[in-house]
C-alpha atoms as a PDB file:
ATOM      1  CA  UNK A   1     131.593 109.597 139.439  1.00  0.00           C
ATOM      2  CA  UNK A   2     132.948 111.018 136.535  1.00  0.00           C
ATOM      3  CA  UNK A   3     132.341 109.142 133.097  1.00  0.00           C
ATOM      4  CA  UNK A   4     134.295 109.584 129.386  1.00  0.00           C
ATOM      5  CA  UNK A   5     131.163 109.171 126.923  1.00  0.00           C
ATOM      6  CA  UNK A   6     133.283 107.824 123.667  1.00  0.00           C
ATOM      7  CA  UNK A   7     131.500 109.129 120.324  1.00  0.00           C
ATOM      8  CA  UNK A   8     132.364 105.894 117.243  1.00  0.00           C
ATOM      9  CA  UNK A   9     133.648 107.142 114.440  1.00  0.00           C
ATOM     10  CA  UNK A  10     131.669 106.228 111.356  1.00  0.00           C
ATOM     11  CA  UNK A  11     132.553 106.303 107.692  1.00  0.00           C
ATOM     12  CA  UNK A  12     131.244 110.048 107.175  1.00  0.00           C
ATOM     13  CA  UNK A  13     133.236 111.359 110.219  1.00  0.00           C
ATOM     14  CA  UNK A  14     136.516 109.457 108.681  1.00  0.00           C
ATOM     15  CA  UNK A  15     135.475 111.191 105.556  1.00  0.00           C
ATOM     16  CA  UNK A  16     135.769 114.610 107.223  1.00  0.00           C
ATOM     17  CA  UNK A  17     131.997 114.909 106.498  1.00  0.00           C
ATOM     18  CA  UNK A  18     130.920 117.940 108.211  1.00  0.00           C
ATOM     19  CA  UNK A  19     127.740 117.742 110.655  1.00  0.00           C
ATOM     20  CA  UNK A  20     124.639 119.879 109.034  1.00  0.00           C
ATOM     21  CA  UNK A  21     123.225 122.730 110.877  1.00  0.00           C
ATOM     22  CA  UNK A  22     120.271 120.994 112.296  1.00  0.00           C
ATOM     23  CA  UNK A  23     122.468 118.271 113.594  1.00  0.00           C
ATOM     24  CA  UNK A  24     124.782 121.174 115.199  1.00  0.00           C
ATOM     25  CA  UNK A  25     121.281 122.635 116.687  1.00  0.00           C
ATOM     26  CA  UNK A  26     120.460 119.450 118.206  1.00  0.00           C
ATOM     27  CA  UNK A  27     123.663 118.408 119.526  1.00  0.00           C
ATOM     28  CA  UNK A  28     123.731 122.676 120.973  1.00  0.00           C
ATOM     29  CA  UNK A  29     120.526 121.950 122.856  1.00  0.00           C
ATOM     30  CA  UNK A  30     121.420 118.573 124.324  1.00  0.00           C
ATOM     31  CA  UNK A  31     125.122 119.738 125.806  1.00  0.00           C
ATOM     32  CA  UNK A  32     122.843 122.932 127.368  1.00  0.00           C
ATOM     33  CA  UNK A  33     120.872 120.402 128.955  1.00  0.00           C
ATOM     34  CA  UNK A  34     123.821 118.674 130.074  1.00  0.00           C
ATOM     35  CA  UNK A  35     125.241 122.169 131.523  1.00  0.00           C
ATOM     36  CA  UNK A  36     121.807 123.010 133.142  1.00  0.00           C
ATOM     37  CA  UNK A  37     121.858 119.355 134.929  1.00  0.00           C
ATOM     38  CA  UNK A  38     125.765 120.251 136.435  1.00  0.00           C
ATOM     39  CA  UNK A  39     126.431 116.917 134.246  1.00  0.00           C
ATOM     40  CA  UNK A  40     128.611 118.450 131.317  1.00  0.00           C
ATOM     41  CA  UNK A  41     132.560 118.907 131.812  1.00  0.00           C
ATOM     42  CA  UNK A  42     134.214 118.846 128.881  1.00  0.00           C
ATOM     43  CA  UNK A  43     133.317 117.836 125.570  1.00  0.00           C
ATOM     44  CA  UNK A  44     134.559 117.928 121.810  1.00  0.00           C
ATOM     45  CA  UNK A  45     134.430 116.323 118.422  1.00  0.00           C
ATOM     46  CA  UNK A  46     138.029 114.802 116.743  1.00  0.00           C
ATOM     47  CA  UNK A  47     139.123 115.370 113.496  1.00  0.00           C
ATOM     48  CA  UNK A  48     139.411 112.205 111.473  1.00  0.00           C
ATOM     49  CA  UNK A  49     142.018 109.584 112.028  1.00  0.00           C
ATOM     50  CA  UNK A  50     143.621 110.975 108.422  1.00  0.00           C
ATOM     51  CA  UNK A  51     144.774 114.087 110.639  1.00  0.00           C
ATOM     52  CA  UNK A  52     146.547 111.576 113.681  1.00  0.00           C
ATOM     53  CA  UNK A  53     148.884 109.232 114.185  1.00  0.00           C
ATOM     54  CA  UNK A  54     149.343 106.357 116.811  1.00  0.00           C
ATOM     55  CA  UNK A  55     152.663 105.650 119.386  1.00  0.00           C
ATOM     56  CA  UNK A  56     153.115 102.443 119.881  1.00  0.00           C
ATOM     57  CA  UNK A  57     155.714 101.660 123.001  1.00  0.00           C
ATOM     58  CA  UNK A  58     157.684  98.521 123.182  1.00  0.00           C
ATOM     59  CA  UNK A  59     160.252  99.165 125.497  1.00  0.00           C
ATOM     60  CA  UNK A  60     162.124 102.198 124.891  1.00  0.00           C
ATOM     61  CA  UNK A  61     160.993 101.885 121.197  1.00  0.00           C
ATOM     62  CA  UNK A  62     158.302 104.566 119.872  1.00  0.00           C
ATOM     63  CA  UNK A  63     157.395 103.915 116.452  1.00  0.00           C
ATOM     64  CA  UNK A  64     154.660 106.647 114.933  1.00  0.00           C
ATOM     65  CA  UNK A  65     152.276 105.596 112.754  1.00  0.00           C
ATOM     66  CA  UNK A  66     150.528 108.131 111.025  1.00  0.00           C
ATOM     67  CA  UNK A  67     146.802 108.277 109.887  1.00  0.00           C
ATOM     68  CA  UNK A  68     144.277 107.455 108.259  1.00  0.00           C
ATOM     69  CA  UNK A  69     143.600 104.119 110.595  1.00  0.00           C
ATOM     70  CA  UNK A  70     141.896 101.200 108.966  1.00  0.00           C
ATOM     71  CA  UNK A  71     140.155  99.721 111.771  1.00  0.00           C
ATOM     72  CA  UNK A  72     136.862 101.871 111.502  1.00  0.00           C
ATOM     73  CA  UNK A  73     135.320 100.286 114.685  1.00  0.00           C
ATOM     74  CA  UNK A  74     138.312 101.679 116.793  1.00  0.00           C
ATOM     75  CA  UNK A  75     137.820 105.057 116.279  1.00  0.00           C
ATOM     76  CA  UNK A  76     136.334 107.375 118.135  1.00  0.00           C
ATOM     77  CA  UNK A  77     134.824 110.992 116.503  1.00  0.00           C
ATOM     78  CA  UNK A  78     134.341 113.072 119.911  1.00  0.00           C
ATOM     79  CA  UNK A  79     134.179 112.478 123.470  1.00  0.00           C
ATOM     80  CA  UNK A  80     132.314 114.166 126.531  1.00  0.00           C
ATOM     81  CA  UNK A  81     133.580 114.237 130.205  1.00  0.00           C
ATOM     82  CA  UNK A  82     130.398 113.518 132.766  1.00  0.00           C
ATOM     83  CA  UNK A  83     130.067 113.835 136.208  1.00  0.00           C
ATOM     84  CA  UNK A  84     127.325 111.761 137.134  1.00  0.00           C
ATOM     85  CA  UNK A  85     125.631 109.838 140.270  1.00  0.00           C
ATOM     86  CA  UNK A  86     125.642 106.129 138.688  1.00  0.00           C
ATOM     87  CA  UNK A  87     126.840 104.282 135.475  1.00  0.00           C
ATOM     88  CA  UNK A  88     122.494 104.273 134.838  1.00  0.00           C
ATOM     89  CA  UNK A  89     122.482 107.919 135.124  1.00  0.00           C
ATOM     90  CA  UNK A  90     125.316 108.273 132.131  1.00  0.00           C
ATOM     91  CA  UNK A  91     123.309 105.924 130.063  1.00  0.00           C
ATOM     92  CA  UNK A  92     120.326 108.356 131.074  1.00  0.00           C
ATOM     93  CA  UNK A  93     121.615 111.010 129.116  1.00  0.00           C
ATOM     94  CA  UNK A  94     122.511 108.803 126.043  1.00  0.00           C
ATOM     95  CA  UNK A  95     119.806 107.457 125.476  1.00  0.00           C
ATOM     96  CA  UNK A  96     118.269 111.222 125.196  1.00  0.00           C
ATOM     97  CA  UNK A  97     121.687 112.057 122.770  1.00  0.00           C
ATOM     98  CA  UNK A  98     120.754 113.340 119.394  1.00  0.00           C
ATOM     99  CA  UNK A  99     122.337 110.473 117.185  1.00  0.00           C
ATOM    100  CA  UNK A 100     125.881 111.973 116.392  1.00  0.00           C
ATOM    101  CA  UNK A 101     126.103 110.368 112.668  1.00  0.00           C
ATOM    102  CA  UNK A 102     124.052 110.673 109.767  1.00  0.00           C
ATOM    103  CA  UNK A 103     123.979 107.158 109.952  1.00  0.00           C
ATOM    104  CA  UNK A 104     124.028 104.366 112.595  1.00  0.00           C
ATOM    105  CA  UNK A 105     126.318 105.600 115.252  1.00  0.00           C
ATOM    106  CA  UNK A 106     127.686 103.945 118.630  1.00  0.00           C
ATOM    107  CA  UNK A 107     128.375 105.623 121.641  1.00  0.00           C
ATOM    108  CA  UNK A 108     130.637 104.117 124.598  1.00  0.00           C
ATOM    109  CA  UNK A 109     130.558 104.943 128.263  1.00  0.00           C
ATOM    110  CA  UNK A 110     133.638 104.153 130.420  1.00  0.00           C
ATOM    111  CA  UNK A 111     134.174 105.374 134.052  1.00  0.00           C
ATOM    112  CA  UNK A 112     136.920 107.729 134.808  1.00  0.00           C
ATOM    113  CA  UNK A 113     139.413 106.719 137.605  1.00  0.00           C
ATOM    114  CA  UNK A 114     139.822 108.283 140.622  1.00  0.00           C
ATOM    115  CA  UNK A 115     142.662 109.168 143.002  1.00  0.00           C
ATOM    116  CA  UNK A 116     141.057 106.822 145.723  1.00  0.00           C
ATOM    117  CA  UNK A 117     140.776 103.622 143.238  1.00  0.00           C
ATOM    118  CA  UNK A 118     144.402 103.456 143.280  1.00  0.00           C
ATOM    119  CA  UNK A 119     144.850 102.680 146.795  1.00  0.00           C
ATOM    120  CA  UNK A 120     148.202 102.465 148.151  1.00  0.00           C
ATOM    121  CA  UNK A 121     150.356 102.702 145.070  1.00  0.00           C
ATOM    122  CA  UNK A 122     148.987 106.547 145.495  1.00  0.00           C
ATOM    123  CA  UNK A 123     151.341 107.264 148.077  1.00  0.00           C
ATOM    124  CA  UNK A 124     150.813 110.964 149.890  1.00  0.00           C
ATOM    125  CA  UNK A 125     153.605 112.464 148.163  1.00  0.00           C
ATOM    126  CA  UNK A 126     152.098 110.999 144.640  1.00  0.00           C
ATOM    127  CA  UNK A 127     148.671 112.618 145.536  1.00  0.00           C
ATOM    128  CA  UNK A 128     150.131 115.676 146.361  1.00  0.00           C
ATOM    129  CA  UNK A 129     151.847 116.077 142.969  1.00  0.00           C
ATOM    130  CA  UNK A 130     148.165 114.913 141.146  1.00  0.00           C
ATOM    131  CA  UNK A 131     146.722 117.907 143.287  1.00  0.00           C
ATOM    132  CA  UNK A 132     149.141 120.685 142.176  1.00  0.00           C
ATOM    133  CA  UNK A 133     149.168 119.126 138.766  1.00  0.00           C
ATOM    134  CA  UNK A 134     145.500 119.523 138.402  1.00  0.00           C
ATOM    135  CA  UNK A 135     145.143 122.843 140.273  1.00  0.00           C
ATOM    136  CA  UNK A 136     148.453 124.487 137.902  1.00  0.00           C
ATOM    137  CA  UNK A 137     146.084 122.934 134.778  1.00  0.00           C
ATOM    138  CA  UNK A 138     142.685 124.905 136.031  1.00  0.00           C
ATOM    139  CA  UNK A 139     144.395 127.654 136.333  1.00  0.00           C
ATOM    140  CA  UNK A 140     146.129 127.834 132.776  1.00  0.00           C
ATOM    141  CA  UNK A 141     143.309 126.725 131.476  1.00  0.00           C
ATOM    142  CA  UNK A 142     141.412 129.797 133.170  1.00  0.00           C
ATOM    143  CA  UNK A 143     143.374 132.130 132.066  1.00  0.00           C
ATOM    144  CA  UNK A 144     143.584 130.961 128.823  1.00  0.00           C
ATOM    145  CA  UNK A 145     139.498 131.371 128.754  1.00  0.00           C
ATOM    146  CA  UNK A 146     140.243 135.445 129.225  1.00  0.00           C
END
């Protein structure tokens, strides 16, 4: 099972309030330990809402909004991608997360979808696309790496 581990934005993260070394030292060690444990996938911190904007579809309307947003509690600061054995294991590991804030902090878990939890709306031809989609992807993304 794969989970997206959703890092809350707080007020110092909105502020663009930098992490401190030790804080960058602690959050090094625990995404090693995530790599050593075949856990970690992908992982990275947002810059704050101030830098984004927002889509919002209504029909064949797209209106942009651009940042800052107000609603602080519907931010999110960083993300991680997880593959873990159980929705217990992914708490596991955040429990043993250095806090990511200076201050109180909240961290979200969600489960990713997979290809089979679509059932038949993910006709063979449909799968097949996902599967060179995702392959053409690794590889770009390898060779950007070089």
């Amino acid at each position: 099972m794969r989970f997206m581990i959703l890092i809350k934005a707080g007020q110092d993260s909105e502020a663009g309030v930098m992490p401190s070394e030790q804080q960058l030292a602690e959050m090094g060690q625990f995404n090693e330990a995530l790599a050593r444990a075949g856990v970690l996938e992908a992982g990275e911190g947002l810059r704050p809402s101030s830098k984004g904007a927002r889509v919002r579809f209504s029909g064949a309307e797209r209106v942009v909004t651009r940042g800052p947003f107000p609603e602080l509690n519907e931010l999110i600061a960083g993300f991680w991608i997880w593959k873990c054995a159980s929705l217990e294991e992914a708490i596991q590991w955040v429990k043993r997360c250095p806090n990511p804030m200076p201050n109180d902090s909240t961290i979200e878990i969600r489960q990713v979808f997979e290809a089979d939890d679509f059932g038949e709306a993910l006709t063979p031809e449909l799968r097949e696309r996902e599967a060179k989609l995702r392959a053409q992807t690794a590889q770009q993304s390898a060779g950007r790496q070089h």
